[in-house]
C-alpha atoms as a PDB file:
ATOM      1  CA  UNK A   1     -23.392  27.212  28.955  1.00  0.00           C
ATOM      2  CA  UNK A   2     -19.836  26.347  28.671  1.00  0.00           C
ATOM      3  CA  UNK A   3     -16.441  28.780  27.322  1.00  0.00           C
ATOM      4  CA  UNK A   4     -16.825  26.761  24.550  1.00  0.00           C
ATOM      5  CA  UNK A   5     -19.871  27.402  23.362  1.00  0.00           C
ATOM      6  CA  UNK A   6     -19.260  31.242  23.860  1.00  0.00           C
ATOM      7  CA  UNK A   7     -17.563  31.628  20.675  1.00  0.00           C
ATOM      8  CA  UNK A   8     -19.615  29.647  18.800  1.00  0.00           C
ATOM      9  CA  UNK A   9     -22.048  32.435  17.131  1.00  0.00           C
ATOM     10  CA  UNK A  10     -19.094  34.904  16.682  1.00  0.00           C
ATOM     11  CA  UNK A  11     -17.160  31.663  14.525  1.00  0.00           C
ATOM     12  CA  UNK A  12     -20.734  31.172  12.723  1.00  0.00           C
ATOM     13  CA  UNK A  13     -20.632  35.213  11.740  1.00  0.00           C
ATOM     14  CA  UNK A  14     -17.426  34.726  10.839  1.00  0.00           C
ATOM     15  CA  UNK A  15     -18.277  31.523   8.660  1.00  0.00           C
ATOM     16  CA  UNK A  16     -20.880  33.505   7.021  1.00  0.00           C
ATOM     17  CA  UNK A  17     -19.330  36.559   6.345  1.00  0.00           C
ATOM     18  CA  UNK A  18     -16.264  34.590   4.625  1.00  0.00           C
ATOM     19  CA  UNK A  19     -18.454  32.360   2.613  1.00  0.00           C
ATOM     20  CA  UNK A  20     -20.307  35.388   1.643  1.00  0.00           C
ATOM     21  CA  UNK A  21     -16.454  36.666   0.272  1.00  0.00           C
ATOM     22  CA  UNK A  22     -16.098  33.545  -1.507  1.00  0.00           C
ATOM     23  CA  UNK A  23     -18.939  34.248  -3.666  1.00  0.00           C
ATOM     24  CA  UNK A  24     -18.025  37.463  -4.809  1.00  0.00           C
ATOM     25  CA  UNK A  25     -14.985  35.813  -7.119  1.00  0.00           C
ATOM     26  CA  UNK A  26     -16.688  34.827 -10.407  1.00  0.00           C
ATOM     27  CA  UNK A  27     -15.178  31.707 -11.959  1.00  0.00           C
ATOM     28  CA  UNK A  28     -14.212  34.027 -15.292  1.00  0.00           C
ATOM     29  CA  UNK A  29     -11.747  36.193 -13.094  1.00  0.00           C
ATOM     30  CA  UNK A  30     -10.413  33.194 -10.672  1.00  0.00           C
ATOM     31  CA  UNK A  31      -7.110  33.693 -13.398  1.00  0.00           C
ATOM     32  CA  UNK A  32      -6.838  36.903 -12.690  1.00  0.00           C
ATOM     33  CA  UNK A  33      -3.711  38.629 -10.288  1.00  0.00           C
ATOM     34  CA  UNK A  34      -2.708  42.081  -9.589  1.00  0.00           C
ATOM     35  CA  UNK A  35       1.065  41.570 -10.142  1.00  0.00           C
ATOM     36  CA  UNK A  36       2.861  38.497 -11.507  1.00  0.00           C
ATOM     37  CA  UNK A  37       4.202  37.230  -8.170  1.00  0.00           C
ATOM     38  CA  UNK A  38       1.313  37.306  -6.365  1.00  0.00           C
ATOM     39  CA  UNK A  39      -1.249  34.517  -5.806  1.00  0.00           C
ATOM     40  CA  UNK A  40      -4.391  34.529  -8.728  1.00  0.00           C
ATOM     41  CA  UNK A  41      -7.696  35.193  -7.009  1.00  0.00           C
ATOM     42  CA  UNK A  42      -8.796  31.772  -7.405  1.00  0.00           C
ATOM     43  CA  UNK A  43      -5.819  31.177  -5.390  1.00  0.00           C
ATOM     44  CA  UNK A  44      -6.636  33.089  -2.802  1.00  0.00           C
ATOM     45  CA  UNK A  45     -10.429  32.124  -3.074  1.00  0.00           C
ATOM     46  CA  UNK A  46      -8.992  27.993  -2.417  1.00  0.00           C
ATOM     47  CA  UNK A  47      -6.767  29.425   0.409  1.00  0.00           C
ATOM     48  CA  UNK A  48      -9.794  31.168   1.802  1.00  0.00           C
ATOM     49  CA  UNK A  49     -11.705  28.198   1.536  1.00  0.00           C
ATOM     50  CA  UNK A  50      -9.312  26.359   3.718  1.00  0.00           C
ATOM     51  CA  UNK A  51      -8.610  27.898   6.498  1.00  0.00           C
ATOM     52  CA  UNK A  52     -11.276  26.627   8.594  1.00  0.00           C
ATOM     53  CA  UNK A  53      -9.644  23.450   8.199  1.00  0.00           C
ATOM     54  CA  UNK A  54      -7.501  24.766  11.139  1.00  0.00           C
ATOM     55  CA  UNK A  55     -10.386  24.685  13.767  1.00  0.00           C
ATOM     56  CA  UNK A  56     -10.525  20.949  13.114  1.00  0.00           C
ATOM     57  CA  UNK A  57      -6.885  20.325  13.516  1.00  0.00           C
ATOM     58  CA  UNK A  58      -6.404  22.557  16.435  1.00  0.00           C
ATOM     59  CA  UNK A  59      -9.564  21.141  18.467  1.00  0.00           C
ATOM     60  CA  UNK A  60      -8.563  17.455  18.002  1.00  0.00           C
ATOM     61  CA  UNK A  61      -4.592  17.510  18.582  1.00  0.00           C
ATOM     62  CA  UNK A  62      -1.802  19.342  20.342  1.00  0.00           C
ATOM     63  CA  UNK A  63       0.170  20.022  17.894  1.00  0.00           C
ATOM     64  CA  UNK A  64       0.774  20.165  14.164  1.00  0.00           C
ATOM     65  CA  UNK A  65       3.922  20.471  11.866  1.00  0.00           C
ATOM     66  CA  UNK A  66       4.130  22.489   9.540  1.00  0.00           C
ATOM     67  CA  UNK A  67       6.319  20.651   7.393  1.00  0.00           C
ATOM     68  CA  UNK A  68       4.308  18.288   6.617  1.00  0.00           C
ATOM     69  CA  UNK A  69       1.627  20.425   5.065  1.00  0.00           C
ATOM     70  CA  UNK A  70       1.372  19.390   1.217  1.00  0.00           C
ATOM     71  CA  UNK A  71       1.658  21.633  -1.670  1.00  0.00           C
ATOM     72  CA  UNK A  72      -1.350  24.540  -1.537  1.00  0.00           C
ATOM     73  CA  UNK A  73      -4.434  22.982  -2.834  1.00  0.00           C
ATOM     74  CA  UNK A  74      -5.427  23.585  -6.645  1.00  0.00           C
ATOM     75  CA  UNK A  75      -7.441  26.421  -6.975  1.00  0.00           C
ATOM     76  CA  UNK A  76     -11.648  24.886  -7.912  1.00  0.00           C
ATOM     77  CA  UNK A  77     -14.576  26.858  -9.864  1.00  0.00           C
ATOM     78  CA  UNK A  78     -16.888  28.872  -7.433  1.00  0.00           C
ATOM     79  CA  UNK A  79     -19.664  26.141  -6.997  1.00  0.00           C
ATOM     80  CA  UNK A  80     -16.589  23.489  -5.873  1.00  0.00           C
ATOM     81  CA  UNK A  81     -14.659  25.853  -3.236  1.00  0.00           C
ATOM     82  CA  UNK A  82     -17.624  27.184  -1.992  1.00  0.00           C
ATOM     83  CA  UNK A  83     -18.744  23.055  -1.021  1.00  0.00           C
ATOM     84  CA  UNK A  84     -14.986  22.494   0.083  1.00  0.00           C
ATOM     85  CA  UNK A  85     -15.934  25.720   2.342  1.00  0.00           C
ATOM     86  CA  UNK A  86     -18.855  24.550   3.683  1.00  0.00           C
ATOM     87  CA  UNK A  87     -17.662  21.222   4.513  1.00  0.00           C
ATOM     88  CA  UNK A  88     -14.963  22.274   6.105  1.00  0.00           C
ATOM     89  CA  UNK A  89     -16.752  25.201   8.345  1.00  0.00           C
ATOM     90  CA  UNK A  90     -19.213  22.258   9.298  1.00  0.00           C
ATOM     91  CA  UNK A  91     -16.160  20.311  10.342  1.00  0.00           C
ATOM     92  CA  UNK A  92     -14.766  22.931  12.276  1.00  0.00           C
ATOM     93  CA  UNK A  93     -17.769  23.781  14.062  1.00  0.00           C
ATOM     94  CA  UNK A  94     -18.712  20.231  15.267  1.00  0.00           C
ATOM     95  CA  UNK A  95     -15.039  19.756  16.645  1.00  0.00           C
ATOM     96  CA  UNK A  96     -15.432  22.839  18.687  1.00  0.00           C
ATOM     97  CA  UNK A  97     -19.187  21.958  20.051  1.00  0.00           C
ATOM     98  CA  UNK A  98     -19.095  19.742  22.976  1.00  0.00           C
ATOM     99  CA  UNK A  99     -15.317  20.341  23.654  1.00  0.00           C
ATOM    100  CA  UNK A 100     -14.711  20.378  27.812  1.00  0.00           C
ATOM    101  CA  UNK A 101     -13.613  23.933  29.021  1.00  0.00           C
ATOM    102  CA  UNK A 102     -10.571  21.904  29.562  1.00  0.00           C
ATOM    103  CA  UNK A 103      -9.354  20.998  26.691  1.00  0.00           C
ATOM    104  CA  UNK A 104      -9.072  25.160  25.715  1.00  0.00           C
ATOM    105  CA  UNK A 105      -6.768  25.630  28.193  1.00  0.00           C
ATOM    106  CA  UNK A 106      -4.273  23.124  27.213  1.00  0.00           C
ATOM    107  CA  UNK A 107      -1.209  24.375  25.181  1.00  0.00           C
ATOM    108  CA  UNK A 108      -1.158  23.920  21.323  1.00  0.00           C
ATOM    109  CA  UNK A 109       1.977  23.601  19.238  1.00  0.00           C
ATOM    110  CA  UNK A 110       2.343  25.019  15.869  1.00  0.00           C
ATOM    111  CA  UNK A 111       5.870  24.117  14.759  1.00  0.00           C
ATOM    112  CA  UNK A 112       8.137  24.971  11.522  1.00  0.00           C
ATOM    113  CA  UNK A 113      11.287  26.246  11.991  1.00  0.00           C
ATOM    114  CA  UNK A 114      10.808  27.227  15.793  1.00  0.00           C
ATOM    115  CA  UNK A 115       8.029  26.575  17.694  1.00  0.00           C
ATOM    116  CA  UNK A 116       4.628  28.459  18.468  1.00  0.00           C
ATOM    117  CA  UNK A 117       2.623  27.661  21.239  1.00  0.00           C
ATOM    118  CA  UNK A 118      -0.806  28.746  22.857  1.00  0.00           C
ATOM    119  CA  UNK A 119      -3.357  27.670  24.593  1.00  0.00           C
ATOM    120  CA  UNK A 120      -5.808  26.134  21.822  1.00  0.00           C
ATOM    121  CA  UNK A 121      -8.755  28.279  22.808  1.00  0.00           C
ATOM    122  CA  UNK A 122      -6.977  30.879  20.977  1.00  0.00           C
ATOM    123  CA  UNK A 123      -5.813  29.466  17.577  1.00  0.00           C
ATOM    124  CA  UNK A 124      -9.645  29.474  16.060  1.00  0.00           C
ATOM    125  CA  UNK A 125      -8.916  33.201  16.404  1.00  0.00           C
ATOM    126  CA  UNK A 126      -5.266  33.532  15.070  1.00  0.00           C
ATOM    127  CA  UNK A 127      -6.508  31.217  12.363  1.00  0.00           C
ATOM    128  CA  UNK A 128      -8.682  33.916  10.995  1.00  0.00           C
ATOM    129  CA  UNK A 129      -6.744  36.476  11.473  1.00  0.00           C
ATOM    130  CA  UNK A 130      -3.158  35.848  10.686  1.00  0.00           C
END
């Protein structure tokens, strides 16, 4: 077995326990925010939906600006975030699999005003939890 795949089962929990989030916003409350500066839960919900988006762009380049990230995606009913989800967990997944050991050691830029750099077997992580 390669690093690579060692991961794998804790990013499928983690897949899986997100998705399982995602369902829990009904599309009669996506409206809905605790305060009026904050992000609506359907907000949130889309932003959830996103973020493994990141696994993609991490595992097949070294580095990504910031800058050029486009407005925050509209916020979708349940049944279309939850597919945008999927789709992109799938996508994340598959660029991980069959990865050389390798390529996780090499350094990974995240850049916007300054520069952040890792090695890119540890951005799947910060990805989730920053």
């Amino acid at each position: 077995m390669s690093v690579i795949d060692i991961p794998l089962p804790e990013y499928d929990c983690e897949v899986g326990t997100t998705r399982a989030l995602i369902t829990t916003a009904p599309d009669s409350d996506l409206g809905w925010r605790p305060e009026s500066g904050a992000r609506t839960l359907g907000q949130l919900v889309t932003h959830l939906a996103e973020i493994p988006v990141w696994t993609a762009i991490v595992m097949t380049s070294y580095r990504y600006d910031l800058e050029a990230l486009a407005e925050p995606s509209p916020e979708h009913g349940a049944t279309e975030t939850l597919l945008r989800f999927d789709t992109h967990a799938a996508a994340g997944r598959d660029a991980r699999a069959g990865r050389l050991d390798g390529e996780l050691t090499a350094d990974w830029m995240l850049e916007r005003h300054g520069v952040l750099s890792s090695p890119s077997r540890a951005f799947p992580h910060f990805a989730y939890w920053f």
